[in-house]
Protein backbone atom coordinates (compact mmCIF):
# COMPACT_ATOMS: atom_id res chain seq x y z
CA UNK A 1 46.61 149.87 -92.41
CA UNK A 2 44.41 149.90 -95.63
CA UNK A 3 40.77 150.97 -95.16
CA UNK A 4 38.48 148.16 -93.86
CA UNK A 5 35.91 149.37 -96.40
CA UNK A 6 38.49 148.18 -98.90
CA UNK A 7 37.48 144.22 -98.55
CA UNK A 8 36.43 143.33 -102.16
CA UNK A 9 35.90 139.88 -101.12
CA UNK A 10 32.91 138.10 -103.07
CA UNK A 11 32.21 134.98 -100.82
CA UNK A 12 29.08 134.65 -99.71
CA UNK A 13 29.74 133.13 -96.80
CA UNK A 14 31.59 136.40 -95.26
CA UNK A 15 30.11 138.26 -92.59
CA UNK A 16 30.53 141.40 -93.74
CA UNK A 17 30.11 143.55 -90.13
CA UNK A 18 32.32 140.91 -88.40
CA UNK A 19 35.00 141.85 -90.54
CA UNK A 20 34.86 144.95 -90.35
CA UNK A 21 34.06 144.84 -86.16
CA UNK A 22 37.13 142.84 -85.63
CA UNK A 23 39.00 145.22 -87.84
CA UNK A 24 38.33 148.20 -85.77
CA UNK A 25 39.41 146.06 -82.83
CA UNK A 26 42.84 144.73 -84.57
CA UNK A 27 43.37 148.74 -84.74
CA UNK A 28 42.35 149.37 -81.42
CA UNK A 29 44.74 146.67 -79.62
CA UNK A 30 47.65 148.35 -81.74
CA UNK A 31 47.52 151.89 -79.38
CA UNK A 32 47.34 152.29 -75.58
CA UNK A 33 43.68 154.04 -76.38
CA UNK A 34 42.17 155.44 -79.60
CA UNK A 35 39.18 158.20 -79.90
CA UNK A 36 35.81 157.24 -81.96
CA UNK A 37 37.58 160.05 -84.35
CA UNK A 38 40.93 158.60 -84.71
CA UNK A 39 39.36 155.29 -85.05
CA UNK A 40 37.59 156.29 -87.90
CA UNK A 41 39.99 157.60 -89.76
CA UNK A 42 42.04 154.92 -88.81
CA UNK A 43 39.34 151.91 -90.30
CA UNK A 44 37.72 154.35 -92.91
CA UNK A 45 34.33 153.53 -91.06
CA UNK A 46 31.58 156.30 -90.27
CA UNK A 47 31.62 157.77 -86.76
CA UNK A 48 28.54 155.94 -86.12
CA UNK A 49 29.69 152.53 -86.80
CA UNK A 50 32.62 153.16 -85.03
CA UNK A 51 29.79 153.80 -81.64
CA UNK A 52 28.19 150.77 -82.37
CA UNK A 53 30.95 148.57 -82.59
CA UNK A 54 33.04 150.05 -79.59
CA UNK A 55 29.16 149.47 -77.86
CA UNK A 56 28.73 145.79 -78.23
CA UNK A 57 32.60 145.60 -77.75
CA UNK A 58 32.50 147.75 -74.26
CA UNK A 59 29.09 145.45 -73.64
CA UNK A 60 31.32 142.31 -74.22
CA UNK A 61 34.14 143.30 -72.35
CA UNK A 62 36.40 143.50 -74.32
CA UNK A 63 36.70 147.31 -74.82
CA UNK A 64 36.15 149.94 -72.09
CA UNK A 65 36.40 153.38 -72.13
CA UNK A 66 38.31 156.15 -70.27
CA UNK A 67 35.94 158.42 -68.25
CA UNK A 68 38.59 161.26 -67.98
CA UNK A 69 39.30 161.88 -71.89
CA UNK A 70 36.73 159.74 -73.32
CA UNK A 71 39.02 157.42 -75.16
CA UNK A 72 38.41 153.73 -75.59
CA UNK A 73 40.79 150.81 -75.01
CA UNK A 74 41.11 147.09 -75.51
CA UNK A 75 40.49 145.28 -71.84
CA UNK A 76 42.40 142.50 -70.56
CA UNK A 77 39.49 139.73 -71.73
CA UNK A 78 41.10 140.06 -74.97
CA UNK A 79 44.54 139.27 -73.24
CA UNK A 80 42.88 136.58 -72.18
CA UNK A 81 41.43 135.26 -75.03
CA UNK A 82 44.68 134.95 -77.22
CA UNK A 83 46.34 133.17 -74.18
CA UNK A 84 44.13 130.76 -73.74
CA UNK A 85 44.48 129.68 -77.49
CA UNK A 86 48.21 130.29 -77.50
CA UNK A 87 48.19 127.94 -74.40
CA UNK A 88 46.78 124.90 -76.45
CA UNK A 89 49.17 125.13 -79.47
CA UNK A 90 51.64 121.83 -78.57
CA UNK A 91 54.43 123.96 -80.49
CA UNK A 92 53.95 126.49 -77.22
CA UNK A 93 54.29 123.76 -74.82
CA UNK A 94 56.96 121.35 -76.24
CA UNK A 95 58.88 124.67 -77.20
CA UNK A 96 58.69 126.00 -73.35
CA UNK A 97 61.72 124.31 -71.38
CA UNK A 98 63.82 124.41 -74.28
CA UNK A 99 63.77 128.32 -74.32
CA UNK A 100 64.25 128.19 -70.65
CA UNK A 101 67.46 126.24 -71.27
CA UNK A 102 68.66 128.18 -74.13
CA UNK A 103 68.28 131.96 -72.04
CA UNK A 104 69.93 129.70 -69.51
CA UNK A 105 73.31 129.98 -71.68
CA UNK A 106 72.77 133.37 -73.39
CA UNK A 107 71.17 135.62 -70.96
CA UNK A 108 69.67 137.55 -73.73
CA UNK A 109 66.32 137.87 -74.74
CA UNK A 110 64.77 134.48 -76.47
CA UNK A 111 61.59 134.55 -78.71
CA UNK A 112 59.45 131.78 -80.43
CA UNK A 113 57.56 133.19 -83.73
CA UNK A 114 55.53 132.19 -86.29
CA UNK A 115 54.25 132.99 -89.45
CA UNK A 116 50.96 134.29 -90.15
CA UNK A 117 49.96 135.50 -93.55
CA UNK A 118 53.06 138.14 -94.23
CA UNK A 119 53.53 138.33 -90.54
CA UNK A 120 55.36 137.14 -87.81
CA UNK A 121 53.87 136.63 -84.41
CA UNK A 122 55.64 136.18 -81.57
CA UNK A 123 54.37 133.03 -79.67
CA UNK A 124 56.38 132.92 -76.66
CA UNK A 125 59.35 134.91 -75.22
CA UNK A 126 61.78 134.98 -72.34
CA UNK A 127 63.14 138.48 -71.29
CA UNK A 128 66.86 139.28 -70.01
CA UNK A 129 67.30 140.38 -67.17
CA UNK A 130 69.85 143.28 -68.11
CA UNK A 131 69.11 146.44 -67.44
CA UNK A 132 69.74 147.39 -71.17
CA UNK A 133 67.10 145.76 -73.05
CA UNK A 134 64.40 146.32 -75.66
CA UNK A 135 60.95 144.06 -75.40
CA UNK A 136 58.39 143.31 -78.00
CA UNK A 137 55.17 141.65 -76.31
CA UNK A 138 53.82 138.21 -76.77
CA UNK A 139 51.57 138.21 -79.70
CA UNK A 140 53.09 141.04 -81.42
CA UNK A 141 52.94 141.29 -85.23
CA UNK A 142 56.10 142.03 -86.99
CA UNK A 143 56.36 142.56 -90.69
CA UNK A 144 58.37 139.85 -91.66
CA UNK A 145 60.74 141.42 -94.48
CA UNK A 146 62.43 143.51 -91.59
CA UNK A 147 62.53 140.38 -88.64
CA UNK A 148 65.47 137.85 -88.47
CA UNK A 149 62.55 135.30 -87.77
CA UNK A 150 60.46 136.32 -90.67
CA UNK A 151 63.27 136.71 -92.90
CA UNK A 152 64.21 132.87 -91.67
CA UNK A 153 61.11 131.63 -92.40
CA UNK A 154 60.75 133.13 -95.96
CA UNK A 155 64.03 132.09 -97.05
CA UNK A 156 62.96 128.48 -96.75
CA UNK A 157 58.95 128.78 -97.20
CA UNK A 158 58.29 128.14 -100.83
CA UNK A 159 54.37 129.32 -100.69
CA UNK A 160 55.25 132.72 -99.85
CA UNK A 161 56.47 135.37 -102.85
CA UNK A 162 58.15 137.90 -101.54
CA UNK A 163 56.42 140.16 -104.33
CA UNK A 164 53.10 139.60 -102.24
CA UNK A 165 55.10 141.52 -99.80
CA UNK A 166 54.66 145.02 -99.25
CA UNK A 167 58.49 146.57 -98.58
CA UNK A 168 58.83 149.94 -96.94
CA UNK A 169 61.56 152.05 -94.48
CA UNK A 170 60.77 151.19 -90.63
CA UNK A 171 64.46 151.93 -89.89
CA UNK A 172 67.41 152.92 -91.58
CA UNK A 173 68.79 149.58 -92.29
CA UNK A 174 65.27 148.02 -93.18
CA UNK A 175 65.43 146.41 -96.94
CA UNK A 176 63.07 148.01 -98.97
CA UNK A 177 63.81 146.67 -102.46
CA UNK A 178 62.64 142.61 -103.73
CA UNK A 179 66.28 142.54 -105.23
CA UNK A 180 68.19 143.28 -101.88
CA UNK A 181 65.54 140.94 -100.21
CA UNK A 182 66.01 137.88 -102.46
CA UNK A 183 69.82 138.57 -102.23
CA UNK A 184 69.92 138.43 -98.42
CA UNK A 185 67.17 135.41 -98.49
CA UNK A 186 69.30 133.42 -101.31
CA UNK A 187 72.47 134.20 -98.16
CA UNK A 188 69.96 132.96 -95.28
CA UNK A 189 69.44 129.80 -97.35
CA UNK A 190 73.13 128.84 -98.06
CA UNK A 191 74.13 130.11 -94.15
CA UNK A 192 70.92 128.84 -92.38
CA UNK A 193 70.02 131.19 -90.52
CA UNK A 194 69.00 134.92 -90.60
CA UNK A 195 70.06 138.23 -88.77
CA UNK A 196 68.20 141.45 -88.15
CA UNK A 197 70.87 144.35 -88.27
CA UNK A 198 68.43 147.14 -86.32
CA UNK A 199 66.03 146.50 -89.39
CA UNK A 200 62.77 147.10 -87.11
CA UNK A 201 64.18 148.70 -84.21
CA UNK A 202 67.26 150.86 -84.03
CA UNK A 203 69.60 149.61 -81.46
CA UNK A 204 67.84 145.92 -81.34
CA UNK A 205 69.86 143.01 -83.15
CA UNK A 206 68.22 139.74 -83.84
CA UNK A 207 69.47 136.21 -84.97
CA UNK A 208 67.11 133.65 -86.02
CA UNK A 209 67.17 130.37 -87.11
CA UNK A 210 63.85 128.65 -88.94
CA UNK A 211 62.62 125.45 -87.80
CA UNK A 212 60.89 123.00 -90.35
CA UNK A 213 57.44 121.43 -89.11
CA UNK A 214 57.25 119.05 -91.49
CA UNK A 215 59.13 117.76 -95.15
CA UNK A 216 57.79 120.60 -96.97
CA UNK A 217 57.33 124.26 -94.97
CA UNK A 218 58.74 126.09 -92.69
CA UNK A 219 56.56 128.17 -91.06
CA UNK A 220 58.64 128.68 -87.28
CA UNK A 221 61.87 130.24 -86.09
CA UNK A 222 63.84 131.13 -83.03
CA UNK A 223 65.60 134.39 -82.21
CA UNK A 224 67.90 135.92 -79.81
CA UNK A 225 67.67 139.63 -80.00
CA UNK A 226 70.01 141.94 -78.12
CA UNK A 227 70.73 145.42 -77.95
CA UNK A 228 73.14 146.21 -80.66
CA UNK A 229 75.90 147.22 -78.20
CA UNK A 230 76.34 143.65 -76.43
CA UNK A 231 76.40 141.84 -79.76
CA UNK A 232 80.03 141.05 -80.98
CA UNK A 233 80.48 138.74 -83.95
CA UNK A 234 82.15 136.42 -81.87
CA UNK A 235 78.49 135.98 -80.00
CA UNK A 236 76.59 136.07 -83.32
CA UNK A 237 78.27 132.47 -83.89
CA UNK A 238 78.23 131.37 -80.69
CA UNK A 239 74.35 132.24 -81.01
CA UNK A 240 73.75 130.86 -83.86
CA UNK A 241 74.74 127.23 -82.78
CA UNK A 242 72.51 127.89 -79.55
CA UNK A 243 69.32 128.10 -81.38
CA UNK A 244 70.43 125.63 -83.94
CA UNK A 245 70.54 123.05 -81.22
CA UNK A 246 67.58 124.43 -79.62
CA UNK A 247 65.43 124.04 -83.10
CA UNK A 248 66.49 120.25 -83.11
CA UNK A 249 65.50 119.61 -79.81
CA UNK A 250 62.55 121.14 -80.19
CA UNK A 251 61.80 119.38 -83.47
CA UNK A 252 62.64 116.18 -82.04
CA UNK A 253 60.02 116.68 -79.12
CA UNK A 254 57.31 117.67 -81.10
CA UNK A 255 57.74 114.09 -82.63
CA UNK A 256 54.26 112.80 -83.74
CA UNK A 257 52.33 116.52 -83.46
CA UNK A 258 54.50 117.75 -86.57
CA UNK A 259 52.54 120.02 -88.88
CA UNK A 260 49.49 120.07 -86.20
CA UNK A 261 51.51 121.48 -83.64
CA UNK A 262 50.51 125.31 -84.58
């Protein structure tokens, strides 16, 4: 993560502590717990104003601290907090009972995402119930050059270039050159639909399909992500027309909310 004392931002109107508050807390939520030390390095802030923040934070509730090892974590008020906005988004809603119906005929793990700046965050998930399975949280940030739902939603988002991403290895199989990323988008747009081959997590296949939101963006998808081992290509099409049916159903119940409902 760059340095938050990297902002170069002239606006006025920014508040520069508050950025660079929630910035240490962004970091924080990423670990199980995180020393004033590590933090600092971590934020390139001073070990002081790492003490102050974590203190109105921990005074807020929505940071406490470990009394065995001194270490601070993010509390569940934060938990909280993003639910209870997730919770009003009509997308979240609408979308619900359709994913319940879809992992009703796949049995494998189902995911709603969406795109925020060169992210995707996952919005609402079902889990499978195998035994063999591999789970990324609810609000989880994914880059989205190595996600079948990022990759979904970039191939047919036309405000996004993909030279404002920033490429890099996660995983053996994770694209790490623009050419080999426009290539595979150019394939997502003439196939509709995208596929994560262990790209962000070894052993974890994904297939995604994007869902438009209105005439001109696309800026949500649908995946079903499986262990690598249970995925045949016989199930990647069979997949594939699952969440292809799901996205119009879902699409057709958001009616009226359209590009408001996220």
């Amino acid at each position: 993560m760059e340095s938050i004392e990297n902002d170069n931002s002239k606006q006025s109107y920014y508040i520069n502590s508050l950025i660079k508050s929630f910035g240490v807390l962004e970091i924080l939520s990423e670990y199980d717990e995180m020393s004033i030390l590590e933090l600092s390095k971590a934020s390139g802030l001073g070990k002081s104003s790492i003490h102050r923040i974590l203190g109105t934070f921990k005074h807020m509730g929505y940071v406490n601290q470990n009394n065995i090892n001194g270490k601070y974590y993010a509390t569940i008020k934060l938990f909280e907090l993003g639910n209870k906005v997730a919770n009003r988004m009509p997308l979240r809603k609408v979308a619900r009972p359709f994913l319940e119906e879809l992992f009703e005929l796949c049995h494998e793990t189902v995911n709603i995402g969406i795109l925020d700046k060169y992210d995707v965050v996952y919005l609402d998930k079902i889990i499978t119930k195998e035994p063999l399975r591999i789970e990324l949280d609810i609000g989880r940030r994914v880059p989205a050059f190595c996600s079948a739902m990022g990759k979904a939603i970039l191939a047919f988002n036309e405000n996004i270039s993909i030279s404002e991403l920033q490429l890099r290895k996660i995983t053996d199989t994770t694209i790490d050159t623009y050419e080999e990323l426009e290539n595979q988008l150019k394939q997502i747009r003439n196939q509709g639909y995208a596929i994560d081959n262990e790209e962000y997590i070894k052993g974890l296949t994904c297939i995604s399909v994007p869902m438009k939101v209105d005439d001109n963006m696309s800026y949500v998808a649908l995946s079903i992500a499986s262990p690598s081992a249970r995925i045949t290509e016989e199930k990647k099409q069979i997949y594939t027309q699952l969440l292809r049916n799901t996205a119009d159903k879902i699409i057709n119940a958001l009616g009226a909310w359209g590009k408001h409902c996220i």
